[in-house]
C-alpha atoms as a PDB file:
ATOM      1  CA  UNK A   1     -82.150 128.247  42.519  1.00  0.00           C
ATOM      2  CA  UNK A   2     -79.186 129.288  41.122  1.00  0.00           C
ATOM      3  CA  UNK A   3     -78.381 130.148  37.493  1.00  0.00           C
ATOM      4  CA  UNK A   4     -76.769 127.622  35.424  1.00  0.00           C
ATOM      5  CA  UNK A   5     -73.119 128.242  33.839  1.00  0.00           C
ATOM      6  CA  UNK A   6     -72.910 127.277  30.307  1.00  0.00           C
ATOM      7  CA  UNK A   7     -70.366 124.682  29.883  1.00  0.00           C
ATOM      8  CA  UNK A   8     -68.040 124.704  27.121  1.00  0.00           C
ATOM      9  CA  UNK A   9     -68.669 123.718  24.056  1.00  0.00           C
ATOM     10  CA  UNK A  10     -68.507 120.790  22.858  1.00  0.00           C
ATOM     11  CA  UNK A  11     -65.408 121.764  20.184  1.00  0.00           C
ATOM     12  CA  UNK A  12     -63.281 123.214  22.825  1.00  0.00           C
ATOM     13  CA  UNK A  13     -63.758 119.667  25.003  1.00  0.00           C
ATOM     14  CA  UNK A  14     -62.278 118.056  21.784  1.00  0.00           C
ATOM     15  CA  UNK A  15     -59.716 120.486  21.088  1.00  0.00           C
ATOM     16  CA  UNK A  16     -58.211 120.247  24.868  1.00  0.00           C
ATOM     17  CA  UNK A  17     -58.044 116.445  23.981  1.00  0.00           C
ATOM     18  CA  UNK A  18     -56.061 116.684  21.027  1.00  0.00           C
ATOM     19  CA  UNK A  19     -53.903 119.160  22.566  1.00  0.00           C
ATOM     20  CA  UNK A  20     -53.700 116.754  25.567  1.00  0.00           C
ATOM     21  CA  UNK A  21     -52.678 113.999  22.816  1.00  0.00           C
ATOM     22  CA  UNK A  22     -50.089 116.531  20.894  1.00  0.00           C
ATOM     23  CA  UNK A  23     -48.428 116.702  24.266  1.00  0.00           C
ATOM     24  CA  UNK A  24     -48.119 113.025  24.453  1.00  0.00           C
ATOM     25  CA  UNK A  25     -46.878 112.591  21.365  1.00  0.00           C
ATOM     26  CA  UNK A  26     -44.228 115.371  22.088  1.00  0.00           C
ATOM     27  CA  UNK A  27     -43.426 113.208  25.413  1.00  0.00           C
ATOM     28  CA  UNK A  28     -43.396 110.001  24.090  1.00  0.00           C
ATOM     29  CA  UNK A  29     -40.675 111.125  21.053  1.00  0.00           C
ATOM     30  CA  UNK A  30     -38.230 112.577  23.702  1.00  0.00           C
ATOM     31  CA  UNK A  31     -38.673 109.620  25.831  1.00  0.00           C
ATOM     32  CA  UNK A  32     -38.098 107.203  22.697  1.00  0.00           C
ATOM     33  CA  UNK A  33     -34.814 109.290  21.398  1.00  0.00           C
ATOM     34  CA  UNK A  34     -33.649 109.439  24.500  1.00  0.00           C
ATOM     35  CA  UNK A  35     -34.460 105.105  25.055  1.00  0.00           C
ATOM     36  CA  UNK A  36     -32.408 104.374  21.510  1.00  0.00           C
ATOM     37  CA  UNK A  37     -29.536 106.996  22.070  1.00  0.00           C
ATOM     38  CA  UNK A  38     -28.108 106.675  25.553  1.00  0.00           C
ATOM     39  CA  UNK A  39     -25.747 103.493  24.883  1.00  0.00           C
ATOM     40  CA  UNK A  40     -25.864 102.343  28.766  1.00  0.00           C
ATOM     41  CA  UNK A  41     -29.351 101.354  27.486  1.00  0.00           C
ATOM     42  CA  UNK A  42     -28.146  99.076  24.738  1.00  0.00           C
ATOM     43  CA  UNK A  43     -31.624  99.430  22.492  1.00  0.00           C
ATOM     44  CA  UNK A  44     -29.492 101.003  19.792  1.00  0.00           C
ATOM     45  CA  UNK A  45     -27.086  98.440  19.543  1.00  0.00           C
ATOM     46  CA  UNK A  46     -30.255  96.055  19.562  1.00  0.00           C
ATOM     47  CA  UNK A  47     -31.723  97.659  16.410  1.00  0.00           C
ATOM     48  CA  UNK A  48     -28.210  97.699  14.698  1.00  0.00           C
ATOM     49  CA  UNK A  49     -28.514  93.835  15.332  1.00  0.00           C
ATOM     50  CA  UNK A  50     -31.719  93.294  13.252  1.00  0.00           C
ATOM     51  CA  UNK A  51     -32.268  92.363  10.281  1.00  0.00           C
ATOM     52  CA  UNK A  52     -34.125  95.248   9.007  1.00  0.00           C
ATOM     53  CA  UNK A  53     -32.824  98.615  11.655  1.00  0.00           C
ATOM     54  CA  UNK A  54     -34.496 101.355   9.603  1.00  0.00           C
ATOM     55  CA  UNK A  55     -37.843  99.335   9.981  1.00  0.00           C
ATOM     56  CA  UNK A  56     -37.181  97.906  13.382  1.00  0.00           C
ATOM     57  CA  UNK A  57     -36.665 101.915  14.812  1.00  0.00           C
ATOM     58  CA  UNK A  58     -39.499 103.618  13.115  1.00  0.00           C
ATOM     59  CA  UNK A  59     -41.656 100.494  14.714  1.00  0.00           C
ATOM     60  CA  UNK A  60     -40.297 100.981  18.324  1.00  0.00           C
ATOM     61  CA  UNK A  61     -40.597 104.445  18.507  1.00  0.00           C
ATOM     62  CA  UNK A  62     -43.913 104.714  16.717  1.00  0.00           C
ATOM     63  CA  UNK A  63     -45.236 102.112  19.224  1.00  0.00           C
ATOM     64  CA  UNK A  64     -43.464 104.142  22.035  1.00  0.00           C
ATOM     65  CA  UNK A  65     -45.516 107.331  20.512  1.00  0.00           C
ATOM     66  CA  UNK A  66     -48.711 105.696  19.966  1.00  0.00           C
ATOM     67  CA  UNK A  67     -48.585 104.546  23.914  1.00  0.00           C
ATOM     68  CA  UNK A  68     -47.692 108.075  25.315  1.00  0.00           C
ATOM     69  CA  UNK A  69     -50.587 110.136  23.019  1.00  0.00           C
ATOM     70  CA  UNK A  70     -53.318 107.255  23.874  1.00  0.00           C
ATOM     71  CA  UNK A  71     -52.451 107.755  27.157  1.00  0.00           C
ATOM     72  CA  UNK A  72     -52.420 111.275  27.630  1.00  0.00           C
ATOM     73  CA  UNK A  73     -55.116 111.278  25.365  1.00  0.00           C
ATOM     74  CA  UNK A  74     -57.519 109.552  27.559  1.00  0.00           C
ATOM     75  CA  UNK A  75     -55.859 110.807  30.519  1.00  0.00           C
ATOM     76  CA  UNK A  76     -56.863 114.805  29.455  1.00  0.00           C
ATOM     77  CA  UNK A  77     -60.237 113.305  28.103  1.00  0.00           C
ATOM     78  CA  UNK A  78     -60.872 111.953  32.035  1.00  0.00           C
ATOM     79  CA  UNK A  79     -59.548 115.594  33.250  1.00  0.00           C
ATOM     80  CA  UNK A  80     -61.444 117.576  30.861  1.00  0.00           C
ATOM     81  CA  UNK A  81     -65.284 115.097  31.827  1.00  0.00           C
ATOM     82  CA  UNK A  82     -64.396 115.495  35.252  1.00  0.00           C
ATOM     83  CA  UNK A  83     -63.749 119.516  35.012  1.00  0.00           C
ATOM     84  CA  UNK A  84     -67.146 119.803  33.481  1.00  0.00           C
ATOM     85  CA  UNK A  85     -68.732 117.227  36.372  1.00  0.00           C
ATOM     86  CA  UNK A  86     -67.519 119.859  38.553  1.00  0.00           C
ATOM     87  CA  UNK A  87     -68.611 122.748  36.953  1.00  0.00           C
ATOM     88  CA  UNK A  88     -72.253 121.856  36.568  1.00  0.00           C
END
């Protein structure tokens, strides 16, 4: 029988999820500037429109944010289950 590797612990699972989620967040804000600045887009000129722009940004890019770092999120938690799967 062979001997059993020790997995990692349980704080350095967590850690390469939050890292996994920092990266998303760092994705999701270049994605959003570069959604509301590039004018053949027109989203800029759409928040100008509103009645509230100041609000109306910091609401599309946080929800642009928030999509990217959930997703990566859960994407590095699947990647980091299935790495230990493997390993046992």
């Amino acid at each position: 029988m062979r001997p059993r590797k020790p997995s990692k612990p349980k704080s350095a699972k967590v850690l390469a999820v939050a890292n996994q989620a920092a990266m998303g967040v760092a994705l999701g804000l270049v994605f959003a500037m570069i959604l509301i600045w590039t004018p053949s887009f027109g989203v800029n000129a759409l928040i100008k429109l509103s009645a509230d722009p100041t609000t109306t940004m910091a609401t599309l890019v946080g929800a642009i944010v928030l999509m990217f770092a959930v997703g990566s999120a859960l994407t590095g938690f699947i990647l980091t289950m299935e790495d230990t799967d493997k390993r046992s």
